[in-house]
Protein backbone atom coordinates (compact mmCIF):
# COMPACT_ATOMS: atom_id res chain seq x y z
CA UNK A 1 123.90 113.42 143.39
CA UNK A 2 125.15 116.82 142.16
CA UNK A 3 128.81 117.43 142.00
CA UNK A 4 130.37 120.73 141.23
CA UNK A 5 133.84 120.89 140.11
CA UNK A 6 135.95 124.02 140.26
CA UNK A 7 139.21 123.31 138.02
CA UNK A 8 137.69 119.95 136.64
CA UNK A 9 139.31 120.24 133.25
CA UNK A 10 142.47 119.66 134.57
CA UNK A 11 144.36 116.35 135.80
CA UNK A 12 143.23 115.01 138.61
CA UNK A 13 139.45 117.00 137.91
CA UNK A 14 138.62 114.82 134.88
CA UNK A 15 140.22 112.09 136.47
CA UNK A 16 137.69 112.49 138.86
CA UNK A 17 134.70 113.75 136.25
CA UNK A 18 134.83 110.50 134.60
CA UNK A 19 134.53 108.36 137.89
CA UNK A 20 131.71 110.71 139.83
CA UNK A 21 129.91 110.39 135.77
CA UNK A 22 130.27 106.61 135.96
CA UNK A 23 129.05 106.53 139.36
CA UNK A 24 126.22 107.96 138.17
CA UNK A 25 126.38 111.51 139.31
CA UNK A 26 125.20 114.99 137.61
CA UNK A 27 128.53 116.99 137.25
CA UNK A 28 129.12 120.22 136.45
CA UNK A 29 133.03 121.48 135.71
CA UNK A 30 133.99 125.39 136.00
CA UNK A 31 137.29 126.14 133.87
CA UNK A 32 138.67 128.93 132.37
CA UNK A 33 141.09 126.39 130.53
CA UNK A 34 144.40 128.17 131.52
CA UNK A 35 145.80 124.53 132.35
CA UNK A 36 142.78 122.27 131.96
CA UNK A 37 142.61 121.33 128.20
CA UNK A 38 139.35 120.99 125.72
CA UNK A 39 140.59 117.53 124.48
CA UNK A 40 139.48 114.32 123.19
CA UNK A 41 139.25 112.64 126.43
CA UNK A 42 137.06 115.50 128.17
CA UNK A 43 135.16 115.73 125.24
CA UNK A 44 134.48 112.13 125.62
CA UNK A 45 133.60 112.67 129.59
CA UNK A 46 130.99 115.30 128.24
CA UNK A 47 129.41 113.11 126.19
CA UNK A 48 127.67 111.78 129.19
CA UNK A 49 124.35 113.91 129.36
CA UNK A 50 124.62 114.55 133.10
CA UNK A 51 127.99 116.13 132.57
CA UNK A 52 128.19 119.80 131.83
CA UNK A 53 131.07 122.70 131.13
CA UNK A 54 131.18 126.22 132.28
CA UNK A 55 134.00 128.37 131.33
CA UNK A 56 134.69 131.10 133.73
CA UNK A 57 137.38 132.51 135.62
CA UNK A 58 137.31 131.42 139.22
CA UNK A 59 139.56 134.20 140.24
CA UNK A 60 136.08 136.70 139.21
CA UNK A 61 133.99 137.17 141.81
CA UNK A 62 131.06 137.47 138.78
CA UNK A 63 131.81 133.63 138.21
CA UNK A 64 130.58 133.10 141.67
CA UNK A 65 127.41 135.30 141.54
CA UNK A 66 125.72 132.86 138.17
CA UNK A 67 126.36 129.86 140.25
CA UNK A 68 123.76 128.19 141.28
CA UNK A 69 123.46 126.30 145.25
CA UNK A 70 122.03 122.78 145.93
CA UNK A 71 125.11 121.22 145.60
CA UNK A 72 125.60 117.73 147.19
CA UNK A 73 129.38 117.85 146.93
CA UNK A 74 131.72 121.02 145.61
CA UNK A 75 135.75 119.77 144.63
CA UNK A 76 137.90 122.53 144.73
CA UNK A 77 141.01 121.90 142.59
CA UNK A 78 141.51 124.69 140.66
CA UNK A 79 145.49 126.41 140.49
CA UNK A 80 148.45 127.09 139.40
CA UNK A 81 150.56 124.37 140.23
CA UNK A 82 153.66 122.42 138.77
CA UNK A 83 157.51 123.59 140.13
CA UNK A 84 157.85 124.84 136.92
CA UNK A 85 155.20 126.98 136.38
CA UNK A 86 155.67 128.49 140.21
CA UNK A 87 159.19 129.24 139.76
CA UNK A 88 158.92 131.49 136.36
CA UNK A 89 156.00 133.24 138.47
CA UNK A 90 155.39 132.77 141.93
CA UNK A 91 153.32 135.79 142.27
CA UNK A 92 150.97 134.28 139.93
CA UNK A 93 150.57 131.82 142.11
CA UNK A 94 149.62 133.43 144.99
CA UNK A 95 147.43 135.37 143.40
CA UNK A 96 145.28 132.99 141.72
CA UNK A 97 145.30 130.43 144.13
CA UNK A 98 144.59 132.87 146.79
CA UNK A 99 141.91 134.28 144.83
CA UNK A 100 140.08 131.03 144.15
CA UNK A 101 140.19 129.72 147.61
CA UNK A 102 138.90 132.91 148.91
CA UNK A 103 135.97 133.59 146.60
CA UNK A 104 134.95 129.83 146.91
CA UNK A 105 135.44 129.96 150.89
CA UNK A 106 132.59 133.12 150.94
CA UNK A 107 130.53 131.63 148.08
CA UNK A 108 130.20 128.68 149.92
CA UNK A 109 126.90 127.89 151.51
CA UNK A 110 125.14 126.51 154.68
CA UNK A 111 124.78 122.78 154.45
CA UNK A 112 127.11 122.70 151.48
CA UNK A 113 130.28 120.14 151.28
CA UNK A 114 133.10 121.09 149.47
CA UNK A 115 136.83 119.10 149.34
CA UNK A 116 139.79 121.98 149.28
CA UNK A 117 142.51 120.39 147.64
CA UNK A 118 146.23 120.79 149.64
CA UNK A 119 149.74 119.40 149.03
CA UNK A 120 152.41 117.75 151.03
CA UNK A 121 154.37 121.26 150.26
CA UNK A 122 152.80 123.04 153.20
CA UNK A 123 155.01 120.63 155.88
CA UNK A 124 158.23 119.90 153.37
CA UNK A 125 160.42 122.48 155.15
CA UNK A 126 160.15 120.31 158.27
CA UNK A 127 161.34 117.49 156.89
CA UNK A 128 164.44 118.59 155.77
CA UNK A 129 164.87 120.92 159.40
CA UNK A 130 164.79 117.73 161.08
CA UNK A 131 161.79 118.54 162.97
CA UNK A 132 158.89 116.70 160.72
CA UNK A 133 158.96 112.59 160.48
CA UNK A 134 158.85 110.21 157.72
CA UNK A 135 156.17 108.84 156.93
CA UNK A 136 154.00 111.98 157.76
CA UNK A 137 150.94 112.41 159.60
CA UNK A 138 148.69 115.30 159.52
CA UNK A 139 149.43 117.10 162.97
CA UNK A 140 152.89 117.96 162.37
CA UNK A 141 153.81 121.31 162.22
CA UNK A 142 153.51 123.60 159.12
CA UNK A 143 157.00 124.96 158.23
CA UNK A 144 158.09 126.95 155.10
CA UNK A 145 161.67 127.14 155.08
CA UNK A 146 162.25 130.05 153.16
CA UNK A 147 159.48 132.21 152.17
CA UNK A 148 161.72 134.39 149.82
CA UNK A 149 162.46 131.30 147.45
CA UNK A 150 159.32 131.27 144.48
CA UNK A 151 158.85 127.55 144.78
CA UNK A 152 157.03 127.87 148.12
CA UNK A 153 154.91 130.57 146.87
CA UNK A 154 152.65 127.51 146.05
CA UNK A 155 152.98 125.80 149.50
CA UNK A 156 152.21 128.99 151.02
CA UNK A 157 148.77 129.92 149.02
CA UNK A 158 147.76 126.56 149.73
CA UNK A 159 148.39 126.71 153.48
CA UNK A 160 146.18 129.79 153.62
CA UNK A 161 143.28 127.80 152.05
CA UNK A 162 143.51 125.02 154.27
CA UNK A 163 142.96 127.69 157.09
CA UNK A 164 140.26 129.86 155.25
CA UNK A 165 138.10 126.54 154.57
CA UNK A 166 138.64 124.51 157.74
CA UNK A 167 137.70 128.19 159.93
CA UNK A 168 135.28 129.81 157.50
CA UNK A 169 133.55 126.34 157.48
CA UNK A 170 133.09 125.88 161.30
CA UNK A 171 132.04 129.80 161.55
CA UNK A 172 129.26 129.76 158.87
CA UNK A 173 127.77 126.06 158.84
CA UNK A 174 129.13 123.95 156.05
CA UNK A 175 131.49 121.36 155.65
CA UNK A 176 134.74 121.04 154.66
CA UNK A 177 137.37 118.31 153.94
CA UNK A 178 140.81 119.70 153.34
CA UNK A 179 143.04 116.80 151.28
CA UNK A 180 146.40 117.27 151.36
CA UNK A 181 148.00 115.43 147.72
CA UNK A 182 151.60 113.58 148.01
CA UNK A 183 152.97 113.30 144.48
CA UNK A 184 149.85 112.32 142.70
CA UNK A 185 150.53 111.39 138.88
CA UNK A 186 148.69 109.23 136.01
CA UNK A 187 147.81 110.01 132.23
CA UNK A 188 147.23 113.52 131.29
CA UNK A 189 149.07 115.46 134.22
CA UNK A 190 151.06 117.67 131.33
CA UNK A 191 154.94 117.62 131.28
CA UNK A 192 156.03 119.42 134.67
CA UNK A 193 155.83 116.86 137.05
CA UNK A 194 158.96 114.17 137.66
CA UNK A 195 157.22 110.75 135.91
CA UNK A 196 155.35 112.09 132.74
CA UNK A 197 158.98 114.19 132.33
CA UNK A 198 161.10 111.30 132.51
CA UNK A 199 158.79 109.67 130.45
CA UNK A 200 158.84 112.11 127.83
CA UNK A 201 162.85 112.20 127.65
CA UNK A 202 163.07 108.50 127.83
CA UNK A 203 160.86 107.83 125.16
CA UNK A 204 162.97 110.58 123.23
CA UNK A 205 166.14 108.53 123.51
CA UNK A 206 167.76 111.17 126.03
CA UNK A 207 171.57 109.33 126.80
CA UNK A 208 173.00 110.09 129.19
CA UNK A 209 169.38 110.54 131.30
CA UNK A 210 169.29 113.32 133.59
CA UNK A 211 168.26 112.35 136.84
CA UNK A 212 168.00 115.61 139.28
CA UNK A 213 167.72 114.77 142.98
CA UNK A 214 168.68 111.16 142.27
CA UNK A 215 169.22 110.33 145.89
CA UNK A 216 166.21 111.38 147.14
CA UNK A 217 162.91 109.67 148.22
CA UNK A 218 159.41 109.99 147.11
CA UNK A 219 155.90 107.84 147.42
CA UNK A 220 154.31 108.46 144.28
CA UNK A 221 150.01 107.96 144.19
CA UNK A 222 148.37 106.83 140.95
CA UNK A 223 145.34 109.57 140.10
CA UNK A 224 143.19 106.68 140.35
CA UNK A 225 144.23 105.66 143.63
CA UNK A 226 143.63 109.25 144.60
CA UNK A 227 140.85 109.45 143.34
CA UNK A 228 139.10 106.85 145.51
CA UNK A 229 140.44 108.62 148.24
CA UNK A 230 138.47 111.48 147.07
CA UNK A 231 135.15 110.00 146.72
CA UNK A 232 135.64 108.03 150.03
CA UNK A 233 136.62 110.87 151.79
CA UNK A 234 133.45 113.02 150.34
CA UNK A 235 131.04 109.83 151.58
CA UNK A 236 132.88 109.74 154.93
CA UNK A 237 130.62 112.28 157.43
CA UNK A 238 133.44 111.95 160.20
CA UNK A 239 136.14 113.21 157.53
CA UNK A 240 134.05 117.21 157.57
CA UNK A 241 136.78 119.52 159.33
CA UNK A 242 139.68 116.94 159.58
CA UNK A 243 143.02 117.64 157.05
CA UNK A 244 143.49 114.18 155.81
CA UNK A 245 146.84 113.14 153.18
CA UNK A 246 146.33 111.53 150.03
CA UNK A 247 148.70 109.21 148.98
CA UNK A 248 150.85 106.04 148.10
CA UNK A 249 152.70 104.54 151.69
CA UNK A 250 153.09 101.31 150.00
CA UNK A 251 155.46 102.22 147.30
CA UNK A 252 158.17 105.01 148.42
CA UNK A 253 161.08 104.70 146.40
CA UNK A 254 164.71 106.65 145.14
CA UNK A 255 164.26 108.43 142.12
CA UNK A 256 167.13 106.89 141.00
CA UNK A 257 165.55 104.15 141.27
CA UNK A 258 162.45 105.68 139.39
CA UNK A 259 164.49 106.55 136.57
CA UNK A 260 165.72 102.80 135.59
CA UNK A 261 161.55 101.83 136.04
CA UNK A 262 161.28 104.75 133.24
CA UNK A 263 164.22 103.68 131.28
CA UNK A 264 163.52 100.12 131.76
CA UNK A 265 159.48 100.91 130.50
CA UNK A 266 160.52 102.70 127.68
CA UNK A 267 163.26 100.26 126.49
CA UNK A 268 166.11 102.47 126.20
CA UNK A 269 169.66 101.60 127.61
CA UNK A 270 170.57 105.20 128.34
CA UNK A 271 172.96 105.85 131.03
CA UNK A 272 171.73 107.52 134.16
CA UNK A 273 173.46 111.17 135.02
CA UNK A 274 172.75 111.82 138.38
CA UNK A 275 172.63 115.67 139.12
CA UNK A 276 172.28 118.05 142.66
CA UNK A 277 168.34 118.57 143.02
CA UNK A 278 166.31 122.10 142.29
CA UNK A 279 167.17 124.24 145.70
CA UNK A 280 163.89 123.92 148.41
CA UNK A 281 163.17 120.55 147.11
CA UNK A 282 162.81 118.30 149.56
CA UNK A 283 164.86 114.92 150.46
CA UNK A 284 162.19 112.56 151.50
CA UNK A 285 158.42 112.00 151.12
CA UNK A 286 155.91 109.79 152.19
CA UNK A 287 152.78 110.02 154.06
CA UNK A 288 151.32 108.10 156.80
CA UNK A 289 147.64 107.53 155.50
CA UNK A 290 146.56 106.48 159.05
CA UNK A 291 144.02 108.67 159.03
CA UNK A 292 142.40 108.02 155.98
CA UNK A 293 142.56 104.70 156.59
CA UNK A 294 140.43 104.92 159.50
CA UNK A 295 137.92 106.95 158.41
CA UNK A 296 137.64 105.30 154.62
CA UNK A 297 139.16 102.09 154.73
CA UNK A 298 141.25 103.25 151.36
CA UNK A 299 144.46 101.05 150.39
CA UNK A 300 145.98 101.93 147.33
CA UNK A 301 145.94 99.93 144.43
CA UNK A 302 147.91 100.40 141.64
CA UNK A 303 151.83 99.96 142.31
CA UNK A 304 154.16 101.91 140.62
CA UNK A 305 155.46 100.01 137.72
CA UNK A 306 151.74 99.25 136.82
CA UNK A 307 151.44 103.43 136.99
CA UNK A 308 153.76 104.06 135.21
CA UNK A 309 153.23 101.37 132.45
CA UNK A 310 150.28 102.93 131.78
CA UNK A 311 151.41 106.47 132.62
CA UNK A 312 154.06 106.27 129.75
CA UNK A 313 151.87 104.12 127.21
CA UNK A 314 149.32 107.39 127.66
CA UNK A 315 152.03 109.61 126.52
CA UNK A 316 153.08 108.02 123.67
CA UNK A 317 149.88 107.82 122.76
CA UNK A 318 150.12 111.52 122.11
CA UNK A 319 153.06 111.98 120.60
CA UNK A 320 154.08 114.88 122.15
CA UNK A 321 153.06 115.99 125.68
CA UNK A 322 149.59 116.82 126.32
């Protein structure tokens, strides 16, 4: 099977290059290496002969033109994402995300199956409006909350994807299978996100431990366990025009909570500082993986203190973040 990867340098793309390499595919990753990272461990994916690196900017239309068809299955996860990043420039954001979802959406040809990767962000302002339950299920109702605040700036450029793929698709005769991530996280995710963070400070003796947002609720998904989802969703033929979440219902916990798994991993006795949480984020999130149950069968398997056991063993590994 040929897979092509837009954005498979990154996380959850080698993640997902290693598996699709061990099951035996021919994979071919498109970079330009802004956030995906020419490392040992992708170095070591590439020393598979049927896996292969092109470095090009998605958000060039020329990138598109020297690509070559036939694919079996195309994985769209290139972008700018991480709070951080989106808040010191959301119009980078939109921009580049809108850019790569666009050009991929026309490149895109008949008979072609591609996987448009999504977040949870594109329904969080309902949540916290009232009007969105908890766990989530795919048909509730889109809300952005604020569209002047830069952190939904991401939520918004991802919303228009899901709309360009799942129309464009239906209008010109190739499939598409929108996924829509809820706090994926594993080795190698950088240091922006909530677990490899706390990791990072715990291992570097931070007391008292800052704990933003400490009464609030997520469901955090191994990249593994995502992962699966990915591959079973991309073998699924029922799953082609269908938004499906990607996620961990087993596991949703405070991050309070969270915090003494980190402290308690990384052996510190550090006192926990609890703190107001960034403005737009929201209080509670879990999805309902109904849906992707019933078309895949998928149950997650990896529960959070084995994820992050191995989560912070990977980053002090390194030393330093990745």
């Amino acid at each position: 099977m040929k897979v092509l990867l837009l954005g498979g340098a990154g996380f959850i793309g080698l993640h997902l290059a290693r598996r699709l390499a061990a099951d035996g595919c021919e994979v071919t990753i498109v970079d330009d290496f802004s956030r995906g990272r020419r490392d040992a461990e992708l170095a070591a994916v590439c020393a598979d002969d049927r896996v292969r690196i092109v470095s090009a900017d998605l958000t060039d239309p020329a990138t598109y033109a020297a690509l070559p068809h036939g694919w079996d299955q195309i994985y769209l996860l290139a972008a700018v994402v991480g709070v951080r990043n989106v808040e010191q420039d959301p119009a980078r954001v939109v921009r580049v995300n809108t850019l790569v979802a666009m050009h991929t959406v026309e490149w895109v040809a008949p008979g072609e199956r591609v996987f448009f990767a999504s977040t949870s962000e594109v329904y969080a302002g309902g949540v916290d409006a009232g009007v969105v339950a908890v766990p989530t299920a795919e048909n509730v109702p889109t809300m952005i909350s604020d569209i002047t605040q830069p952190r939904f700036a991401y939520a918004v450029s991802k919303l228009l994807g899901e709309a360009a793929f799942l129309h464009t698709a239906r209008a010109r005769g190739f499939e598409a299978v929108v996924g829509r991530f809820h706090n994926v996280y594993g080795p190698r995710m950088g240091a922006d996100h909530v677990i490899p963070e706390m990791a990072l400070r715990a291992r570097a003796g931070e007391d008292p431990f800052r704990v933003p947002g400490a009464d609030q609720f997520r469901a955090f998904c191994h990249v593994d366990d995502a992962v699966e989802a990915m591959v079973r969703l991309m073998a699924t033929p029922e799953a082609a025009g269908q938004i499906v979440h990607i996620g961990n219902d087993r596991g949703e916990t405070n991050i309070g909570d969270l915090a003494k798994l980190v402290l308690r991993v990384a052996g510190s006795g550090a006192t926990i500082k609890a703190s107001p949480a960034p403005r737009g984020s929201v209080t509670r999130r879990c999805p309902d993986l109904t849906r992707l149950r019933d078309l895949t069968g998928y149950e997650p398997k990896v529960s959070l203190e084995d994820g992050v056991l191995s989560t912070y063993a990977w980053y002090a590994s390194q030393g330093r973040p990745a």
